[in-house]
Protein backbone atom coordinates (compact mmCIF):
# COMPACT_ATOMS: atom_id res chain seq x y z
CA UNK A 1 -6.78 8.43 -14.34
CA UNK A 2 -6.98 8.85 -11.17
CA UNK A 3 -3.55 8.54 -10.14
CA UNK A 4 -2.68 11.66 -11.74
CA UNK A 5 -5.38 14.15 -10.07
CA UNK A 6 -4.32 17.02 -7.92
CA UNK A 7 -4.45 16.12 -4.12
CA UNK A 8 -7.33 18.34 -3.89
CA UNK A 9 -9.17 16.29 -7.04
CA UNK A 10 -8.46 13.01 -5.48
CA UNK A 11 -10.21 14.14 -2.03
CA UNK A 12 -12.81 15.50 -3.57
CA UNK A 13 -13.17 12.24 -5.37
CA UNK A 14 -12.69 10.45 -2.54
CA UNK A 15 -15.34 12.27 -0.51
CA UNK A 16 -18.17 11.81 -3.24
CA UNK A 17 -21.19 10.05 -3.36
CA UNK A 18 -18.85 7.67 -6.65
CA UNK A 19 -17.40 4.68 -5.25
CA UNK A 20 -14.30 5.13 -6.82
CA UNK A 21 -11.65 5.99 -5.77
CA UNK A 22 -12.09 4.73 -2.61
CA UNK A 23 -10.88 3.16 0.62
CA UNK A 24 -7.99 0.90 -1.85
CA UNK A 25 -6.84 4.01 -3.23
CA UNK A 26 -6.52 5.86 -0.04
CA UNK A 27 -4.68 3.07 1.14
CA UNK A 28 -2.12 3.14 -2.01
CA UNK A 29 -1.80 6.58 -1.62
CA UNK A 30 -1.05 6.22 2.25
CA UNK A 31 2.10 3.91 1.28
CA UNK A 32 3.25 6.15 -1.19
CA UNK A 33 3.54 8.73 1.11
CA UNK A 34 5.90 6.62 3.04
CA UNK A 35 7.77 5.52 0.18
CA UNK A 36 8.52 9.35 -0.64
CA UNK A 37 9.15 10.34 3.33
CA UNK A 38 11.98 7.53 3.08
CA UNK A 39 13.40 9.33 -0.02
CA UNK A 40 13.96 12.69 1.73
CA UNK A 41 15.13 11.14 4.67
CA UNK A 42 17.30 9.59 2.26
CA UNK A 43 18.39 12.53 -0.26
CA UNK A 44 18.60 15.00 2.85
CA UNK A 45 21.29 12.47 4.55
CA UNK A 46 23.24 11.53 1.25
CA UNK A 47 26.28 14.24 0.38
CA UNK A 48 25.77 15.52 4.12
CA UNK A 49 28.71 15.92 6.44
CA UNK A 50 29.19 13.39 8.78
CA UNK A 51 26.78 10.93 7.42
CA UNK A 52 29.55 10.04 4.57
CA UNK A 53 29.51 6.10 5.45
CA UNK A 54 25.41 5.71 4.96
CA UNK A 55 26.01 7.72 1.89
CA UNK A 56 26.20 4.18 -0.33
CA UNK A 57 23.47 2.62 1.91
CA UNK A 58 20.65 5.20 1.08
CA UNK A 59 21.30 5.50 -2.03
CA UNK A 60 20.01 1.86 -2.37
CA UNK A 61 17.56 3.07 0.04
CA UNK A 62 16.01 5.54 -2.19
CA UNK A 63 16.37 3.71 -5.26
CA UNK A 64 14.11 0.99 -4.08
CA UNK A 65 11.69 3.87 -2.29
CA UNK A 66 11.25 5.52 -5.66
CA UNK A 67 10.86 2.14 -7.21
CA UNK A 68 8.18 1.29 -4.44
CA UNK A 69 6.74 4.44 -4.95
CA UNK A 70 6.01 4.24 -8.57
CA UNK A 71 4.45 0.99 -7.86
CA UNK A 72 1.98 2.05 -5.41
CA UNK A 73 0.59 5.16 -7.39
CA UNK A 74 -0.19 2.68 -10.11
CA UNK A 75 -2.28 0.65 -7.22
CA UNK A 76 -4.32 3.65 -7.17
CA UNK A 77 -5.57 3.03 -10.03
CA UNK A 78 -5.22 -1.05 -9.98
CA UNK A 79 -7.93 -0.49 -7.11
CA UNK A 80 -10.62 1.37 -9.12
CA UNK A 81 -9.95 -1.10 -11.99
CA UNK A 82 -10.42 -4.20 -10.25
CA UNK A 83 -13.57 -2.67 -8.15
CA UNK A 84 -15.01 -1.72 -11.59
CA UNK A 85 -14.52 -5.04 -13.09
CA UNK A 86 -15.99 -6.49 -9.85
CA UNK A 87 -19.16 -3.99 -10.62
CA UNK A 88 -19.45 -4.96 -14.16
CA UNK A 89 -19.54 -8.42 -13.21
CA UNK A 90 -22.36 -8.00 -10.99
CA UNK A 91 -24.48 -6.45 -13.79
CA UNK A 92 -24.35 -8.60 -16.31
CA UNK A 93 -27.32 -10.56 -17.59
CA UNK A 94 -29.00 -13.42 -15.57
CA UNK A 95 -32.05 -14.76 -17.66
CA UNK A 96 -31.17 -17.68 -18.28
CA UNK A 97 -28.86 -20.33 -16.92
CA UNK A 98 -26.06 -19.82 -19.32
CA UNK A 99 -26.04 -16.50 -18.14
CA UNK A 100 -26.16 -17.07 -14.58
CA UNK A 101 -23.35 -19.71 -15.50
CA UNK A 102 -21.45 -16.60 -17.22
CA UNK A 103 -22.31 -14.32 -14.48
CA UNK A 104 -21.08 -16.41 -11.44
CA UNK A 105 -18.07 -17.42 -13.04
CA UNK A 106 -17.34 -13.50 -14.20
CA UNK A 107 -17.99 -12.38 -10.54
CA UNK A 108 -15.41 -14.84 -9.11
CA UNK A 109 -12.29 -14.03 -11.40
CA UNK A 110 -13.29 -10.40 -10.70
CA UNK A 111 -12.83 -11.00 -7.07
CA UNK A 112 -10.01 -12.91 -6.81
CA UNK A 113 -8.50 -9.95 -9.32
CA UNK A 114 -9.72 -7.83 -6.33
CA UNK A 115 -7.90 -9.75 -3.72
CA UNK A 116 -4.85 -9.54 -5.84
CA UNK A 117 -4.63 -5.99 -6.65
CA UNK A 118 -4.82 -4.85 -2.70
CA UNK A 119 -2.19 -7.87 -2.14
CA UNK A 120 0.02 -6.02 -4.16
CA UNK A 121 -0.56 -3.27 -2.19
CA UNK A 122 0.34 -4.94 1.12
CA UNK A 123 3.44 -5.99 -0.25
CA UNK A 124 4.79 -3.04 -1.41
CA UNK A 125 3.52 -0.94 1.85
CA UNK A 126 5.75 -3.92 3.56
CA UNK A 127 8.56 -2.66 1.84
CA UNK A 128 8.23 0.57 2.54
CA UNK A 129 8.57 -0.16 6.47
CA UNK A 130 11.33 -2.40 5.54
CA UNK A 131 13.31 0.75 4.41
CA UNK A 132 11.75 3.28 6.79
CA UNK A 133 13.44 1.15 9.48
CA UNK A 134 16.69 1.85 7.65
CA UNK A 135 15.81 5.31 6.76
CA UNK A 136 15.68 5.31 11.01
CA UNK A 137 18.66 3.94 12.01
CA UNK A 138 21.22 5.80 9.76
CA UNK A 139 19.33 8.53 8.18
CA UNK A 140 20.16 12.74 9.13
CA UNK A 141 19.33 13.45 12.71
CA UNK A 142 17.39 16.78 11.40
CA UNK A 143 14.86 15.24 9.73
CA UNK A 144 14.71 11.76 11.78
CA UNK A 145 11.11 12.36 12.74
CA UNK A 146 10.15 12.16 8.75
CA UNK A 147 11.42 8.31 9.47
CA UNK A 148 8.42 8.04 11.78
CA UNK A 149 6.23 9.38 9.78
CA UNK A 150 6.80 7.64 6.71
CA UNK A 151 7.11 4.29 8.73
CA UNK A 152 3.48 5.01 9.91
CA UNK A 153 1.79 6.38 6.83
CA UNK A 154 3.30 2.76 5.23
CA UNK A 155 1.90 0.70 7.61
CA UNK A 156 -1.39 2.49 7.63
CA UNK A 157 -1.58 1.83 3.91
CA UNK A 158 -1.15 -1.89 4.80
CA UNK A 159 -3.23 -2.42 6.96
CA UNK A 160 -6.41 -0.25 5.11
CA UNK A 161 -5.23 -2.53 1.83
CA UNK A 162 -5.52 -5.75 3.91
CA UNK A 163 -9.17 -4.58 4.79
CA UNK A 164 -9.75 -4.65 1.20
CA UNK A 165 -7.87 -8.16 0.88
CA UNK A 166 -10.11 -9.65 3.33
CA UNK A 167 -13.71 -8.13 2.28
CA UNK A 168 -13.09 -9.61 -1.52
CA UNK A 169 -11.80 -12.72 0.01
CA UNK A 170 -15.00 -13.56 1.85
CA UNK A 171 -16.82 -13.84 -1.24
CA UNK A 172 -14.51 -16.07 -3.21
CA UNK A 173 -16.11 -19.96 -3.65
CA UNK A 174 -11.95 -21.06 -4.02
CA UNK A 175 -11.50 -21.57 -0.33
CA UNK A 176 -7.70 -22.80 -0.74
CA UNK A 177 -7.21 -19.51 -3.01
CA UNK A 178 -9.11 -17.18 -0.59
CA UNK A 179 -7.07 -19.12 2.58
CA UNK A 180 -4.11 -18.95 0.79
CA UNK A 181 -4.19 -14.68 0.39
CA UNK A 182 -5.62 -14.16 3.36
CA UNK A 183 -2.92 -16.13 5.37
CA UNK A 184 -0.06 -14.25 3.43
CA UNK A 185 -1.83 -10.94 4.62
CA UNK A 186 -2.07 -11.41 8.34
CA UNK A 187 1.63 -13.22 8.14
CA UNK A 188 2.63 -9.27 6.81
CA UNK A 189 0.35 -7.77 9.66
CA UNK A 190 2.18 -9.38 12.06
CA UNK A 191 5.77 -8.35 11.34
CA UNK A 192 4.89 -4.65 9.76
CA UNK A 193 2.89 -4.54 13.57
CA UNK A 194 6.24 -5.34 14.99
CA UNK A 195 8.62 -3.46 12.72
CA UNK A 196 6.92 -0.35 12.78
CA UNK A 197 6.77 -0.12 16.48
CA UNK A 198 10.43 -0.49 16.67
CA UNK A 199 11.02 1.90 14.37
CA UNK A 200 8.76 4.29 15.90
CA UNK A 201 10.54 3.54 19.06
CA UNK A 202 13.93 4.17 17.36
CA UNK A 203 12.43 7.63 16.09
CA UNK A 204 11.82 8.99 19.54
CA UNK A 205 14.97 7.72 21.06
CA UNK A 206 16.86 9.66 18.64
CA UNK A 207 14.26 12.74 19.33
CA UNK A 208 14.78 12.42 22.88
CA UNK A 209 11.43 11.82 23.64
């Protein structure tokens, strides 16, 4: 699968003529680079001198990064399932009108699976800033610029799975469903917009930049 190619496999992948993996994938993979950032923020802060009243707070930090991180390599391959069931919905038979019936009605659960999967995504990647901004505000002063990084790399995975939210959305018939998903995503836009800037912000302060 393809959550457990090399790096160099998965770009190669990626930068094929296959649609899979693709721009869901990339976006996984974007949040679970955050999600491990936050850990070595994290393990590089816990047992170190000075730091010894975060110690018990990053702990739960990294607990729920690896957790987070776990998660989002499955979405990896969540995304290539769900675009492959969308596919193979698509190409079934359409002869007659049972089978258009069959067809229609395959295409739209595939879809909404499609809008689910990438959902997922979102939410987790939300996370993930959640705990960067922690990983920022009491996390080892040597390695505070990883809390940037992993803060943007999170919300870059977001956002690209919210692009993949909204394109399977469009084509759903179930306005109240599609409304419904696609509401919930820009409501996470908004504050992962907001948190990640501060965070950011928080980042260079403690640079001194």
């Amino acid at each position: 699968m393809t959550a457990n190619s090399s790096i160099q496999t998965f770009l190669d992948d990626l930068a094929s003529e296959r649609p899979t993996p693709g721009g869901g994938g990339a976006a996984a993979v974007s949040g679970a680079i955050g999600a491990a950032l936050v850990s070595m923020v994290a393990n590089l802060t816990i047992g170190k001198k000075n730091y010894e009243a975060v110690w018990q707070d990053l702990e739960a930090v990294n607990a729920k990064a690896v957790a987070l991180r776990a998660e989002l390599v499955r979405a990896i391959d969540e995304d290539v399932v769900a675009f492959n069931a969308v596919m193979g919905a698509y190409g079934l038979p359409r002869a007659t009108d049972e089978e258009k019936a069959k067809r229609a009605a395959a295409i739209q659960a595939a879809l909404k699976d499609a809008t689910i999967a990438p959902l997922r995504a979102v939410k987790a990647c939300f996370e993930v800033i959640r705990l960067s901004a922690a990983a920022a505000e009491k996390g080892n002063l040597n390695v505070i610029s990883d809390a940037g990084v992993a803060v943007l790399s999170a919300n870059a995975g977001l956002r690209s799975a919210a692009l993949n939210v909204f394109i399977n959305a469009k084509a759903i018939k179930d306005r109240d469903f599609a409304e419904k998903q696609i509401a919930e995503v820009n409501a996470l836009l908004a504050q992962a917009a907001a948190t990640t800037e501060a965070v950011y912000q928080t980042v260079r302060t403690k640079i001194g930049s």
